[in-house]
C-alpha atoms as a PDB file:
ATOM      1  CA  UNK A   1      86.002  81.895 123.798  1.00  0.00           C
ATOM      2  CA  UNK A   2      88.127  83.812 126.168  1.00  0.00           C
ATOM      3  CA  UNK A   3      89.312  85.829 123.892  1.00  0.00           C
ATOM      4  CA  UNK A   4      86.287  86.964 122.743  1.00  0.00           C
ATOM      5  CA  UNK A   5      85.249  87.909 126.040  1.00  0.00           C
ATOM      6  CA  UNK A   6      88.047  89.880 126.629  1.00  0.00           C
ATOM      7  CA  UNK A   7      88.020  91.606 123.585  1.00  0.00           C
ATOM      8  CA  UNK A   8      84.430  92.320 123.234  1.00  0.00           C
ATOM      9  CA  UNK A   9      82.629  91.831 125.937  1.00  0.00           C
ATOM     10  CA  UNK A  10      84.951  92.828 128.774  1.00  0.00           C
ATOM     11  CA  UNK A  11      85.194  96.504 127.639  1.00  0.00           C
ATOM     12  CA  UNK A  12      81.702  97.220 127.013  1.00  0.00           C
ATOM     13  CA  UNK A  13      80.469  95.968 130.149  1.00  0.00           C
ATOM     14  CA  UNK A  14      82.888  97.524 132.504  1.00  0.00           C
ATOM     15  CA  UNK A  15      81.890 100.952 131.804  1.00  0.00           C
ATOM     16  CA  UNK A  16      78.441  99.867 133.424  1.00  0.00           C
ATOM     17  CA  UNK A  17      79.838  97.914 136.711  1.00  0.00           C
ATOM     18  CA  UNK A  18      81.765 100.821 137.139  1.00  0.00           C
ATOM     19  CA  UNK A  19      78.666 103.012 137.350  1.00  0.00           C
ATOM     20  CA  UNK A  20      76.409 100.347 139.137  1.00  0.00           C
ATOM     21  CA  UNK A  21      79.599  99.769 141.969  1.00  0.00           C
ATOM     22  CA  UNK A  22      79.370 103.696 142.273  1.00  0.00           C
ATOM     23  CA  UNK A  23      75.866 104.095 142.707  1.00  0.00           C
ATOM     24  CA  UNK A  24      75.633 100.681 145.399  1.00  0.00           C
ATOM     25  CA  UNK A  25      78.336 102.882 146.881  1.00  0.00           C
ATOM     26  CA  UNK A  26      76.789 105.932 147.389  1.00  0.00           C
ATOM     27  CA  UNK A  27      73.363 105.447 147.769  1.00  0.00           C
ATOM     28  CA  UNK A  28      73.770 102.514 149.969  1.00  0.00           C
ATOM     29  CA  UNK A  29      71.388 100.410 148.123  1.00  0.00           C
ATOM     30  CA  UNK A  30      68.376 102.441 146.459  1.00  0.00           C
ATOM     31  CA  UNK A  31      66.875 102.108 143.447  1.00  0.00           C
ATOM     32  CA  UNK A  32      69.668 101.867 140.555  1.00  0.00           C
ATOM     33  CA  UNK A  33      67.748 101.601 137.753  1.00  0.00           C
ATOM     34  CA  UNK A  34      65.666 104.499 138.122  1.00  0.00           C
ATOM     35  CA  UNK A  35      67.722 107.459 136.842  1.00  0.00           C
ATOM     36  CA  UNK A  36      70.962 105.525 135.093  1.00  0.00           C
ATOM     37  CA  UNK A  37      72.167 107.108 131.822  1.00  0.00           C
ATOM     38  CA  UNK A  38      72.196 103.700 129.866  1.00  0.00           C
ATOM     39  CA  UNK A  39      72.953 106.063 126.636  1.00  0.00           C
ATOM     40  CA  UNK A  40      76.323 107.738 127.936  1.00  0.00           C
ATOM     41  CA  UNK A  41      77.612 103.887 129.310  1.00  0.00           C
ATOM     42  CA  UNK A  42      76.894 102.144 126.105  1.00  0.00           C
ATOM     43  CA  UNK A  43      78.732 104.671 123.932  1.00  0.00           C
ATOM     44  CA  UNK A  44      81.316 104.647 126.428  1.00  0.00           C
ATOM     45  CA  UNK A  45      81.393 100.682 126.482  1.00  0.00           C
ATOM     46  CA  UNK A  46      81.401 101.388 122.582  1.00  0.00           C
ATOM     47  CA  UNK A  47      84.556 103.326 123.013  1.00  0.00           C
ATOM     48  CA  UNK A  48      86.262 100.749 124.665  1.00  0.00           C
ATOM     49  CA  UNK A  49      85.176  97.945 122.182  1.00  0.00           C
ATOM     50  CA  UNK A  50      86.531 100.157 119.362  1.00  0.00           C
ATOM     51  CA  UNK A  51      89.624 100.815 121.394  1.00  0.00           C
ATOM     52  CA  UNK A  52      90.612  97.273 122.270  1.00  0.00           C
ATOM     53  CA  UNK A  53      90.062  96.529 118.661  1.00  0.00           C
ATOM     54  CA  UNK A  54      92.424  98.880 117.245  1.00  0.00           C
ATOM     55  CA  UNK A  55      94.762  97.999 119.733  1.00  0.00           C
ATOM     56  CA  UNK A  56      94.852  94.341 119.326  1.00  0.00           C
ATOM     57  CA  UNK A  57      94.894  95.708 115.410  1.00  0.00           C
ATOM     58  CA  UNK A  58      98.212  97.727 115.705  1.00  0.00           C
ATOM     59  CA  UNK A  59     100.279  95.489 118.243  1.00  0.00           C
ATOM     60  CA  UNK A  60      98.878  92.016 118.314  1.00  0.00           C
ATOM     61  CA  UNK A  61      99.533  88.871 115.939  1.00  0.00           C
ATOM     62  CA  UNK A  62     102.486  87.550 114.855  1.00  0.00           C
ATOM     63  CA  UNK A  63     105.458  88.589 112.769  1.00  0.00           C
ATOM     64  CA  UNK A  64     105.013  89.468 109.342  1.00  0.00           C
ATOM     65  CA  UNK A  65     107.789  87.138 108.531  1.00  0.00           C
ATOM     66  CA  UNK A  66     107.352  84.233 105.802  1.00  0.00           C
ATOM     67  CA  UNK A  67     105.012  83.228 102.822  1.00  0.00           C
ATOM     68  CA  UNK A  68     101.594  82.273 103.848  1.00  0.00           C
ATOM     69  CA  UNK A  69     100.780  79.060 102.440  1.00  0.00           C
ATOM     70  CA  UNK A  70      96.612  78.993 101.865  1.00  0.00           C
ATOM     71  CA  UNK A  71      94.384  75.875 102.737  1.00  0.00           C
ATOM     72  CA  UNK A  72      94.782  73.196  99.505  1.00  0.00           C
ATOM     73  CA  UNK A  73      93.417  70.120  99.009  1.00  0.00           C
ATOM     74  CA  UNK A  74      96.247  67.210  98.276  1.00  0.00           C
ATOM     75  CA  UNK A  75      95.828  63.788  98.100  1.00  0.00           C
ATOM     76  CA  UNK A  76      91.928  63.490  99.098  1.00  0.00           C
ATOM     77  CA  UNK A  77      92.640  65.538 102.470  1.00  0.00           C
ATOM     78  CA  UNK A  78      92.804  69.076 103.364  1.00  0.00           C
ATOM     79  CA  UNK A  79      96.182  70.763 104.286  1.00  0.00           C
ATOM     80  CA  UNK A  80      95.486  73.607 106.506  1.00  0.00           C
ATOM     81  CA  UNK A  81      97.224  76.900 105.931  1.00  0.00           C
ATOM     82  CA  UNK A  82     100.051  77.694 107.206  1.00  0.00           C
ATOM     83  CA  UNK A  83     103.015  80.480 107.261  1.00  0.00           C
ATOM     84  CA  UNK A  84     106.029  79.176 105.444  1.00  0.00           C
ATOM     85  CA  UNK A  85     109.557  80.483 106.652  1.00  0.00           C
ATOM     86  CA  UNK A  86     111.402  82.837 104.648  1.00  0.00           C
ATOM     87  CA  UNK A  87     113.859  81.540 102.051  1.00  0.00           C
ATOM     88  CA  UNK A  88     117.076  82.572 102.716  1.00  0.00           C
ATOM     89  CA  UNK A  89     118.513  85.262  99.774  1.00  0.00           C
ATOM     90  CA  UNK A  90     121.113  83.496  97.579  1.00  0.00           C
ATOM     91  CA  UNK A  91     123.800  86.195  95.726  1.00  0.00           C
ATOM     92  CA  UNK A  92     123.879  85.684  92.374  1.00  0.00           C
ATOM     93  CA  UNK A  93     126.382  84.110  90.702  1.00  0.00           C
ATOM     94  CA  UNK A  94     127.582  86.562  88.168  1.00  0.00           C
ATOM     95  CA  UNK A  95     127.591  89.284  90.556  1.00  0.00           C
ATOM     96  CA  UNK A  96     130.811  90.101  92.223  1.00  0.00           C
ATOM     97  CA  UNK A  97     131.211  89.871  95.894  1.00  0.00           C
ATOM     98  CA  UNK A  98     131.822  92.608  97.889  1.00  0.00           C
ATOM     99  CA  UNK A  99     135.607  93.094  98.305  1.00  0.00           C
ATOM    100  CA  UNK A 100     136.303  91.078  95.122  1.00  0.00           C
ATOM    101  CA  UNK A 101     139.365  92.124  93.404  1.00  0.00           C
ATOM    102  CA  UNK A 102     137.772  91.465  89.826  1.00  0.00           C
ATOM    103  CA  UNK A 103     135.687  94.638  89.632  1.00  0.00           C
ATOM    104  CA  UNK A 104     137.386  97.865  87.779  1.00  0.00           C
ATOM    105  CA  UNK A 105     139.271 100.098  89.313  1.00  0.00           C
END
C-alpha cells in the first residue's frame, strides 16, 4: 500500500500542496479556491506520475539474472513462481581447453 502511495499518489498531489502552501503563504489566509489553476496542477501532478513511473521502469526491480519459474500446480497445491538461479555453463567435452597442447599448430 505504501508503495502505491508513493508511486502514484505522492507525485500527483504534491504539485497542488505546493501551490496551496504558496498561496496560505502569501495571501495570509484568503480565499484559495477562488482563482487556482486546477488544470496546470493536474497535468503537472500528471507529469510527475508519468515520471516516477518511468523511473521506477528503468532502475527499479531486481536483476535480470536466472530462469523464471511460472506458478504450477503439483501435487493438489499451488507452487508460486519463482526466479530460478542460473545454471552454471559446463565446457563441452570434445572441445579443447584453452591452452591445451592437442590443438594444431
Amino acid at each position: 500500500m505504501l508503495r502505491i502511495v508513493i508511486s502514484y499518489l505522492l507525485p500527483f498531489i504534491l504539485p497542488f500542496a505546493a501551490f496551496f502552501l504558496y498561496r496560505l503563504l502569501m495571501t495570509s489566509g484568503q480565499p484559495l479556491l477562488r482563482r487556482t489553476p486546477w488544470f496546470v496542477l493536474s497535468v503537472i501532478g500528471m507529469a510527475l506520475v508519468a515520471g516516477t513511473l518511468v523511473s521506477f521502469a528503468l532502475f527499479g526491480g531486481e536483476a535480470q539474472e536466472g530462469v523464471y519459474v511460472p506458478p504450477s500446480f503439483e501435487d493438489g497445491r499451488v507452487v508460486p513462481g519463482h526466479v530460478r538461479p542460473p545454471l552454471a555453463e559446463v565446457p563441452d567435452e570434445g572441445a579443447p581447453a584453452d591452452g591445451d597442447a592437442s590443438e594444431p599448430q
